[in-house]
Protein backbone atom coordinates (compact mmCIF):
# COMPACT_ATOMS: atom_id res chain seq x y z
CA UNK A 1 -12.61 -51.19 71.87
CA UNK A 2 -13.84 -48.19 73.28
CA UNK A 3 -15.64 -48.54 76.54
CA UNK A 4 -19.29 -47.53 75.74
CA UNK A 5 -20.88 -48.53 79.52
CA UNK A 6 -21.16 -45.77 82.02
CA UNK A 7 -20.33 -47.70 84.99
CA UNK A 8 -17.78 -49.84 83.50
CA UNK A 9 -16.08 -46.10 82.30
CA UNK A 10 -16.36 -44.77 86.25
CA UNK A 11 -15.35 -47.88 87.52
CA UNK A 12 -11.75 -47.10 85.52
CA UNK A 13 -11.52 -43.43 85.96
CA UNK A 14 -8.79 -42.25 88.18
CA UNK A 15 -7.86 -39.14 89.68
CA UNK A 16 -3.87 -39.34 89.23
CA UNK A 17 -1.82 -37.37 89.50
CA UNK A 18 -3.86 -35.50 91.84
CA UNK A 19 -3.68 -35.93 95.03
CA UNK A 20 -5.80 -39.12 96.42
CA UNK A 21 -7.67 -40.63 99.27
CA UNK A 22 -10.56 -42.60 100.55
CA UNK A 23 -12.64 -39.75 100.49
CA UNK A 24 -11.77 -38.61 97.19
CA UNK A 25 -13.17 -40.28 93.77
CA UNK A 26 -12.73 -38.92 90.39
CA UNK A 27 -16.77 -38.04 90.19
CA UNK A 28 -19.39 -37.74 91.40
CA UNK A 29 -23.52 -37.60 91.63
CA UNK A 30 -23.31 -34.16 89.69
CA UNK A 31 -21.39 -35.74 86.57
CA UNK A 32 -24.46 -38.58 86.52
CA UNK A 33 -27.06 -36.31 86.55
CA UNK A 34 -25.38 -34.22 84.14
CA UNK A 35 -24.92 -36.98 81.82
CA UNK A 36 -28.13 -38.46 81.83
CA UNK A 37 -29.41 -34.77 80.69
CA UNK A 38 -26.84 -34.84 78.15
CA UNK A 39 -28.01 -38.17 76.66
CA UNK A 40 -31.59 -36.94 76.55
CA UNK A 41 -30.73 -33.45 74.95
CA UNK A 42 -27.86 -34.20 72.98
CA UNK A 43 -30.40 -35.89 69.73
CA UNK A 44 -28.26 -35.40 66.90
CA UNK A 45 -26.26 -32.17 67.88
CA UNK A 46 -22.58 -33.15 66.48
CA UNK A 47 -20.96 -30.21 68.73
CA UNK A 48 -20.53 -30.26 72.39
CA UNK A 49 -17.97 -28.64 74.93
CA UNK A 50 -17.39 -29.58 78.31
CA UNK A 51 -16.35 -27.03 80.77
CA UNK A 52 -15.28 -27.69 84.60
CA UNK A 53 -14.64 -31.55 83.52
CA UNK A 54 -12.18 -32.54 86.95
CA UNK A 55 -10.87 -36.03 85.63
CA UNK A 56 -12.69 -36.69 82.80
CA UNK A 57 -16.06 -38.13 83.49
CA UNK A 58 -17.83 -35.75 81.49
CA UNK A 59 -16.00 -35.41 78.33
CA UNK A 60 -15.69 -39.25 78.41
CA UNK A 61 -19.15 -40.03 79.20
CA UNK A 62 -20.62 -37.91 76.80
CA UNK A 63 -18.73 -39.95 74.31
CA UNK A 64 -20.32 -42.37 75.95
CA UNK A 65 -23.59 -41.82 76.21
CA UNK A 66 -24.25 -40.12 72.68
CA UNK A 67 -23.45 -40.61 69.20
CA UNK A 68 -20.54 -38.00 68.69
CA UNK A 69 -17.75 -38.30 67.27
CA UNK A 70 -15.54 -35.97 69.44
CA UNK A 71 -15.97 -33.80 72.46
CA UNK A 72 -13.99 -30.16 73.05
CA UNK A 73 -13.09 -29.51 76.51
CA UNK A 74 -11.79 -26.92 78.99
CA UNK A 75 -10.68 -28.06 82.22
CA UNK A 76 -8.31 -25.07 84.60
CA UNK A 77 -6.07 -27.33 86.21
CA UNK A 78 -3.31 -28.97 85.11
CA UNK A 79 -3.80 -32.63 87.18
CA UNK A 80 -7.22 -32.49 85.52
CA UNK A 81 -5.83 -32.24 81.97
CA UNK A 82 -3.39 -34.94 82.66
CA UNK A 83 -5.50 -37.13 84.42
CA UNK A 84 -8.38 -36.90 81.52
CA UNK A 85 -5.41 -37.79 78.76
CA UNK A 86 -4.56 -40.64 81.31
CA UNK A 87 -8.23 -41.47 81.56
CA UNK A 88 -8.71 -41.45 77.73
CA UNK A 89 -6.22 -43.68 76.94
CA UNK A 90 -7.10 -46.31 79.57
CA UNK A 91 -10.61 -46.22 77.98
CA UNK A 92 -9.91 -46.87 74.37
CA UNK A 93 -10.92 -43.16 73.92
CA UNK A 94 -8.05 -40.99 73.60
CA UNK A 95 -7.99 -38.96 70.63
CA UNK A 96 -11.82 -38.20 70.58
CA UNK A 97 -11.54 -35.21 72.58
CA UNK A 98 -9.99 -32.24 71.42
CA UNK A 99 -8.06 -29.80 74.50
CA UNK A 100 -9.19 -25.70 74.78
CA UNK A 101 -8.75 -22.55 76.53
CA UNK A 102 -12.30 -20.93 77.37
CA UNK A 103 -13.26 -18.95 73.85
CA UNK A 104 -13.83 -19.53 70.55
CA UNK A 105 -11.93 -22.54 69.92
CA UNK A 106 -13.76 -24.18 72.87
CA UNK A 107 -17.19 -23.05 72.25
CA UNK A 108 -17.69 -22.07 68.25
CA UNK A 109 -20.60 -23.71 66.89
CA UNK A 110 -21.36 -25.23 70.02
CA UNK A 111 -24.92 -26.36 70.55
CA UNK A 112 -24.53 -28.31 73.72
CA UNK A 113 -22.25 -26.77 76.71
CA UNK A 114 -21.71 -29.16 79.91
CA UNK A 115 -20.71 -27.42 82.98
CA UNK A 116 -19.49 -28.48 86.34
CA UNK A 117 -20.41 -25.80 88.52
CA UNK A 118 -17.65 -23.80 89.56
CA UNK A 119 -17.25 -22.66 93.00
CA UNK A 120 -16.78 -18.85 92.43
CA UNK A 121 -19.04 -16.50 90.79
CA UNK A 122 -16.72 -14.71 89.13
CA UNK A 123 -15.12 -17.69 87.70
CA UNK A 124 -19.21 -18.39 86.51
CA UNK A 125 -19.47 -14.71 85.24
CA UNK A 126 -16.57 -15.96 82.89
CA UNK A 127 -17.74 -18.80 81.83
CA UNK A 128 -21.44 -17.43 81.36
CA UNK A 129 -20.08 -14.68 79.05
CA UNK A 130 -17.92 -16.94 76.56
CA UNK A 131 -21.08 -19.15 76.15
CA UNK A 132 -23.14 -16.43 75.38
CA UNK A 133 -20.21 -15.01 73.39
CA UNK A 134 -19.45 -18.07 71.15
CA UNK A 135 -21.33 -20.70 71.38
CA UNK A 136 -24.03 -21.27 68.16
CA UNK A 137 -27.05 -19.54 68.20
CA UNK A 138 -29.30 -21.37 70.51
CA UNK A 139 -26.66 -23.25 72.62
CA UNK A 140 -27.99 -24.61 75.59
CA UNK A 141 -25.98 -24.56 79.12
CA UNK A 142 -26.45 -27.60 81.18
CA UNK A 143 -24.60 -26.35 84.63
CA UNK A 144 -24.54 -28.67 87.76
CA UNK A 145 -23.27 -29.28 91.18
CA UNK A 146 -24.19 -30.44 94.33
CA UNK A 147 -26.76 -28.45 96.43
CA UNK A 148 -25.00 -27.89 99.30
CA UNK A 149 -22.43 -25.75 97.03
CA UNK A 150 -25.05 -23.52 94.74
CA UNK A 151 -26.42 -20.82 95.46
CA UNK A 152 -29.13 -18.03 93.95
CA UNK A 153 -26.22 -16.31 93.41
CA UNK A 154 -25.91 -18.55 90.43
CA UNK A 155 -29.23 -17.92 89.04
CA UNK A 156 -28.49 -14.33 89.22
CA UNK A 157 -25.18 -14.29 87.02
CA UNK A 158 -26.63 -16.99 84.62
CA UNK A 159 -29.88 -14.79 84.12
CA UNK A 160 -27.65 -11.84 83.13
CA UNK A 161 -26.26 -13.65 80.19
CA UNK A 162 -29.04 -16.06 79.79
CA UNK A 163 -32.94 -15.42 78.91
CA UNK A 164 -34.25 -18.44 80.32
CA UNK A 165 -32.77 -20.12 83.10
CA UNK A 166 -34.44 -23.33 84.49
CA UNK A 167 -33.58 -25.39 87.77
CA UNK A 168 -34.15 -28.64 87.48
CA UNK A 169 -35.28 -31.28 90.24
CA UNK A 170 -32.27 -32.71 92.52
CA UNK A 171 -31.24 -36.10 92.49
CA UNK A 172 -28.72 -37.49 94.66
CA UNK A 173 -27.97 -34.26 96.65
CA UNK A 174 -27.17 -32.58 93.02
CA UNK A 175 -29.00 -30.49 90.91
CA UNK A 176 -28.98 -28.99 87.13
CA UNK A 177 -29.75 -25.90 85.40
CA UNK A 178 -30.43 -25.18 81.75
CA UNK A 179 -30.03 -21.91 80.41
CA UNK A 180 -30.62 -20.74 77.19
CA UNK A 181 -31.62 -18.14 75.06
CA UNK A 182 -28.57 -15.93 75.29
CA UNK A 183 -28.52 -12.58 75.68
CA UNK A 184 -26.47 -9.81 74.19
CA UNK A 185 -22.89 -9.75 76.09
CA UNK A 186 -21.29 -6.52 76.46
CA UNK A 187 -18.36 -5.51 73.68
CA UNK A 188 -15.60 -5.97 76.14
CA UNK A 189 -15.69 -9.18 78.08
CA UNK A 190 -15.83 -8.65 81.97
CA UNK A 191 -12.20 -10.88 82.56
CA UNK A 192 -9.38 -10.35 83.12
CA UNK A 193 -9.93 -7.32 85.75
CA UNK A 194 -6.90 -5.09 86.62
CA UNK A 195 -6.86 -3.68 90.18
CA UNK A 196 -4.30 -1.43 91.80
CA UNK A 197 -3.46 -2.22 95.30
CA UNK A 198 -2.67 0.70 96.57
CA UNK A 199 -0.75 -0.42 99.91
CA UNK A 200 1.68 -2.39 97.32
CA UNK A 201 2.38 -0.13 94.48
CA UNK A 202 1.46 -2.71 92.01
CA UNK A 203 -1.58 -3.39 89.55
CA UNK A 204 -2.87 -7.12 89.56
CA UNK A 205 -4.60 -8.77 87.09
CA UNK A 206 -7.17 -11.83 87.61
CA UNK A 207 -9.00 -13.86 85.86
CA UNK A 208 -12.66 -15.17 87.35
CA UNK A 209 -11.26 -18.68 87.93
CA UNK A 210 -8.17 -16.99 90.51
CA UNK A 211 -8.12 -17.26 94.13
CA UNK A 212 -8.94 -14.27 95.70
CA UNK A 213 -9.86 -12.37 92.59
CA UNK A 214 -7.76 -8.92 92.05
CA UNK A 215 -7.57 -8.91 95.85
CA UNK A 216 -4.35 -9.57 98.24
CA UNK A 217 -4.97 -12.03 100.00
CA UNK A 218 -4.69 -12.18 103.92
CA UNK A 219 -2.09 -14.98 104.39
CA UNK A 220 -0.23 -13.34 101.30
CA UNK A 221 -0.26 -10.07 103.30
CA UNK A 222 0.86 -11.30 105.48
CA UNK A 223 4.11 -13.57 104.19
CA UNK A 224 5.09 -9.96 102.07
CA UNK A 225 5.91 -8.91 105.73
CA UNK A 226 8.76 -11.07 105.74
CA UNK A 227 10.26 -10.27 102.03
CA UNK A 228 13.44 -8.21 103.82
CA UNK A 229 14.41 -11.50 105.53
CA UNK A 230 14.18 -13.21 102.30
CA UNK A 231 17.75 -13.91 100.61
CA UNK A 232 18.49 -12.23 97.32
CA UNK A 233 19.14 -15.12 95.20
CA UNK A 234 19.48 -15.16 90.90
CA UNK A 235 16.40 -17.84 90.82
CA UNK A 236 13.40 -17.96 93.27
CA UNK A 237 10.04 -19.09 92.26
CA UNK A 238 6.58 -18.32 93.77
CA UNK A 239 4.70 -21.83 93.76
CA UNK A 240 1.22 -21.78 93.51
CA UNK A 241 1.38 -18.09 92.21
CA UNK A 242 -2.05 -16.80 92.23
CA UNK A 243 -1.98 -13.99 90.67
CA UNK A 244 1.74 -13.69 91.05
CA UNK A 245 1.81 -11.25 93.60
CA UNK A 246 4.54 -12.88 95.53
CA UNK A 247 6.43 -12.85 92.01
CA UNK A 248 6.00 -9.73 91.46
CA UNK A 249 7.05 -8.02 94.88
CA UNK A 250 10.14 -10.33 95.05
CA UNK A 251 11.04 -9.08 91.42
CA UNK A 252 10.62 -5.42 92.29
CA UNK A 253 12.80 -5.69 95.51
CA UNK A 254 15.34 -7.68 93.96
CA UNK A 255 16.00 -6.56 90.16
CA UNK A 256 18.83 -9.17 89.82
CA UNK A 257 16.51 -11.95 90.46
CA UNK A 258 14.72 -14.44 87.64
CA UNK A 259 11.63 -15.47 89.31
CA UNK A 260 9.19 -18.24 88.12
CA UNK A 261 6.15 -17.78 88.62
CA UNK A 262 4.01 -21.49 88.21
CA UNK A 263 0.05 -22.42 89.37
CA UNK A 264 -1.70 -25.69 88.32
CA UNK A 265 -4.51 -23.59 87.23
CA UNK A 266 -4.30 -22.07 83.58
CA UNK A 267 -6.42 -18.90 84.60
CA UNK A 268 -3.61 -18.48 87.72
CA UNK A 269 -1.02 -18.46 85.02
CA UNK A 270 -2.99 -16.27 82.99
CA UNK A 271 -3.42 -13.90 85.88
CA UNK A 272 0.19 -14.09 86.71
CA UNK A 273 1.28 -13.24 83.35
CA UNK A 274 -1.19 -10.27 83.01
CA UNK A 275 -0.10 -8.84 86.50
CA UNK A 276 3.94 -9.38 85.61
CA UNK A 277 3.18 -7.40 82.59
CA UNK A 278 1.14 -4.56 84.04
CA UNK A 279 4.06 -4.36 86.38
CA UNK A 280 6.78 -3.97 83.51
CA UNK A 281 8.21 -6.64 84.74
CA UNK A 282 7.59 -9.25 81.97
CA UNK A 283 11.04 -9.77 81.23
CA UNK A 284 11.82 -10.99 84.75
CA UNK A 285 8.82 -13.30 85.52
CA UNK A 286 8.08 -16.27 83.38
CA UNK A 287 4.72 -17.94 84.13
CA UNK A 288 4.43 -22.00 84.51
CA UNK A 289 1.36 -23.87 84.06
CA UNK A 290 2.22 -27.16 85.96
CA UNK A 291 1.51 -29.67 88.52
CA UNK A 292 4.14 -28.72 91.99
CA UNK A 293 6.35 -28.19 89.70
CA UNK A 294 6.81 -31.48 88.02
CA UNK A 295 8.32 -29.92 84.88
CA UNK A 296 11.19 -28.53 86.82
CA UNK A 297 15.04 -29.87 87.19
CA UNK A 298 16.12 -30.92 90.37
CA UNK A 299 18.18 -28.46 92.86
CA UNK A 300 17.08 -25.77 89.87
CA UNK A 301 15.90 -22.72 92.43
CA UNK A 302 17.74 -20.88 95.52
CA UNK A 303 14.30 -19.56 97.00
CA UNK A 304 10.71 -20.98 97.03
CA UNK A 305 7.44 -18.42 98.04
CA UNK A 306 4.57 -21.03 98.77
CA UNK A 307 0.83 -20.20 100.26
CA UNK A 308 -0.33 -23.64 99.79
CA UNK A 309 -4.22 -24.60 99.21
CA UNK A 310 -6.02 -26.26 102.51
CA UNK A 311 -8.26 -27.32 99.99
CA UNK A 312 -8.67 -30.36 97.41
CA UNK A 313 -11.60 -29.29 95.70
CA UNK A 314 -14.69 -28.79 98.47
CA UNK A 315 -12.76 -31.03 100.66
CA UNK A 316 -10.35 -29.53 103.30
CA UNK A 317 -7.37 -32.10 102.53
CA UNK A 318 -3.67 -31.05 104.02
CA UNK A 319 -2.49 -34.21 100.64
CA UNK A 320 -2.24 -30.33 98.14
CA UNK A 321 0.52 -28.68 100.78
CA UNK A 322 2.29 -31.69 101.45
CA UNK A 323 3.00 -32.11 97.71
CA UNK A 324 4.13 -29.31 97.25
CA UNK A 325 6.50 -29.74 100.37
CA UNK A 326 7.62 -32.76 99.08
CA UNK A 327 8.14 -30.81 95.24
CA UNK A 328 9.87 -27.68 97.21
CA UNK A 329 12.66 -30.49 98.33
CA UNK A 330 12.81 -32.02 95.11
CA UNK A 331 13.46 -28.23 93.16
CA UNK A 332 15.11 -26.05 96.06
CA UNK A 333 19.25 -26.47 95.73
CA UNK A 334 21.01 -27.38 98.72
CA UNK A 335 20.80 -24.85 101.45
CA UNK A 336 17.99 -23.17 99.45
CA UNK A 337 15.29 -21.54 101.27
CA UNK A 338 11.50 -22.61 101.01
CA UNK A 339 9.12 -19.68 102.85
CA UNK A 340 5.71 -21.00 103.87
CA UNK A 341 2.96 -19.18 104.93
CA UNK A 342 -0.27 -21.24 106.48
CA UNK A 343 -3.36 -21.49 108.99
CA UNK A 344 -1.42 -21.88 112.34
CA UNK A 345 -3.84 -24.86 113.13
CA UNK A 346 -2.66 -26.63 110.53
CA UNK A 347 0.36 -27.27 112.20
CA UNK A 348 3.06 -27.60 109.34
CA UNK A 349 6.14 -27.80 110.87
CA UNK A 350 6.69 -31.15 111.16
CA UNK A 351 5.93 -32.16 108.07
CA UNK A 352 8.04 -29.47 106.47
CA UNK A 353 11.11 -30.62 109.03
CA UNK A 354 10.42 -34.28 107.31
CA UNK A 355 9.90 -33.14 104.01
CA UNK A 356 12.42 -30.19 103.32
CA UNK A 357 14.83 -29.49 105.72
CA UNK A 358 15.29 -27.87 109.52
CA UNK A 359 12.61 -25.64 109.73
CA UNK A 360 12.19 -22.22 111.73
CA UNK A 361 9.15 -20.29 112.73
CA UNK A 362 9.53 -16.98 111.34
CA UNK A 363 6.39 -14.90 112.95
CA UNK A 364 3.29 -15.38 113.95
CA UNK A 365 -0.43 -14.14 114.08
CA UNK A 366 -3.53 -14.79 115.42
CA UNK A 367 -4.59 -17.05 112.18
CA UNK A 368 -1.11 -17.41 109.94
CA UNK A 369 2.13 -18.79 110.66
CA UNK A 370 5.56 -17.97 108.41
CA UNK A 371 7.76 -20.54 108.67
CA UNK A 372 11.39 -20.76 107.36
CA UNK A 373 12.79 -24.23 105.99
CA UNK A 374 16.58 -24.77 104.99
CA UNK A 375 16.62 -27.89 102.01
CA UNK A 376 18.86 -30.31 103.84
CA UNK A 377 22.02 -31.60 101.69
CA UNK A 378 21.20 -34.80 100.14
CA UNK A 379 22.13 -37.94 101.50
């Protein structure tokens, strides 16, 4: 039977495969408080997306905690949309939730919208604009997080899509909004954004959810400056692509070359896409959306590009690099060359000498580190 108690539900939710710890849960304060507004609001409204849903305590608590009969969802990453399907099936409730990209499929007669808070405002911007966009006339928003992450900033973008916009009292070091009323949204939505760089020679699109926006950024700067030590090899891949930047410079210095360009987050891979194909160069760079590559063959790639995430979430958590260390071994073909760009504090090295293969420091700088790592022949 489906599992119809909150706390037995959280109790069973896990985070896998994402990357775990003691200091990591699959929810949090923010997904209660959220919930208990949804069971107060939701009445007899049939039609509700989730947005932002990390594991899948909101889209399986607000089957939960109301009367409907399925929930539509939008979640970026990839871990999230496996762990939720993982999730739903350990809780008798797989198949009552229904998978989206952010539009119309998502939000289309709509009358309740659950948000976890993102942490960007641009990534908000996008997500204010298809609710105002789609959702059914008099949708109401219900966005939270925890304090210590919001901002007015917030208020600001909501209130441009949004007549009403309403804080609500914190609980548990989280708080809600509710917007409503929306607004008239402007014929062209503001995502994706193209952006020339000029010091590159390339135009790169984004999407609000991407890191670093349209923007290069520093450590990726700053790993390009290495790209003539690189080997020219038929099949590299840039891992955690961004915006595919990496992809896109390695393509256009070496025309031979099949890159693979592959992000657990859908609007990277969206972003990577849109930038490959501003950059004529769609017919050399595929895009992956995937988890570290999990999708790949073995000993499948002669060159790996990697700026790994110091982040999990809010948390600063070195478990995100080290799986994709541990991936890059798994992928690169013997002798194959994974190039690594991170915070010099961080300290890499070792683990990439355990991990890979024999590992060289490259360069340098007063906040980045390139280092070199050689997949050692299997034993």
């Amino acid at each position: 039977m489906p599992v119809q108690d909150l706390e037995t539900l959280f109790s069973q939710l896990s985070r896998h495969p994402d990357v775990d710890a003691e200091n990591l849960q699959a929810y949090d304060a923010t997904d209660r408080l959220l919930l208990d507004e949804v069971r107060h609001r939701a009445g007899a409204e049939p039609n509700i997306a989730v947005i932002g849903d990390r594991y899948g305590a909101l889209t399986l608590g607000a089957l939960a905690v109301t009367a409907v009969e399925h929930v539509r969802v939008h979640q970026d990453l990839y871990t999230g949309r496996l762990a939720l399907a993982r999730n739903a099936a350990a809780a008798g409730l797989d198949g009552r939730y229904r998978a989206h990209d952010l539009g119309p499929g998502l939000l289309q007669d709509a009358g309740l919208v659950v948000l976890q808070l993102p942490k960007s405002l641009a990534e908000l911007e996008e997500i204010a604009d298809a609710v105002a966009r789609f959702a059914a006339p008099g949708a109401i928003l219900l966005a939270g997080g925890r304090v210590k992450h919001m901002s007015l900033g917030m208020n600001d973008v909501l209130q441009k899509y949004f007549g009403s916009v309403q804080p609500q009292l914190a609980r548990q070091k989280s708080r809600t909004l509710v917007a409503r009323d929306a607004r008239h949204v402007p014929v062209e939505p503001p995502f994706p954004v193209l952006e020339d760089i000029a010091e590159l020679g390339i135009k790169v699109a984004a999407r609000g959810a991407v890191f670093s926006g349209a923007r290069l950024d520093i450590g990726t700067r700053f790993l390009l400056g290495f790209l003539d030590r690189m080997p020219e090899v038929p099949r590299a891949v840039d891992l955690g692509c961004g915006t595919g930047i990496l992809a896109t410079m390695y393509a256009k210095l070496h025309p031979g070359a099949a890159v693979l360009a592959t992000d657990q987050s859908a609007a990277a891979v969206a972003s990577a896409k849109g930038t490959a194909e501003a950059n004529g160069l769609a017919d050399r760079i595929s895009v992956l959306h995937d988890d570290a590559m999990s999708t790949l063959p073995g000993d499948s790639a002669e060159l790996i590009l990697l700026n790994p995430p110091f982040h999990v979430g809010a948390t600063v958590h070195a478990g995100a690099a080290l799986k994709m260390f541990q991936a890059a071994a798994r992928v690169l073909a013997a002798g194959g060359e994974l190039w690594t760009v991170y915070n010099s504090h961080l300290q890499y090295k070792a683990a990439l000498e355990r991990l890979v293969g024999p590992t060289e420091i490259e360069g340098r700088n007063p906040k980045f580190t390139v280092a070199r790592t050689r997949r050692a022949a299997r034993t």
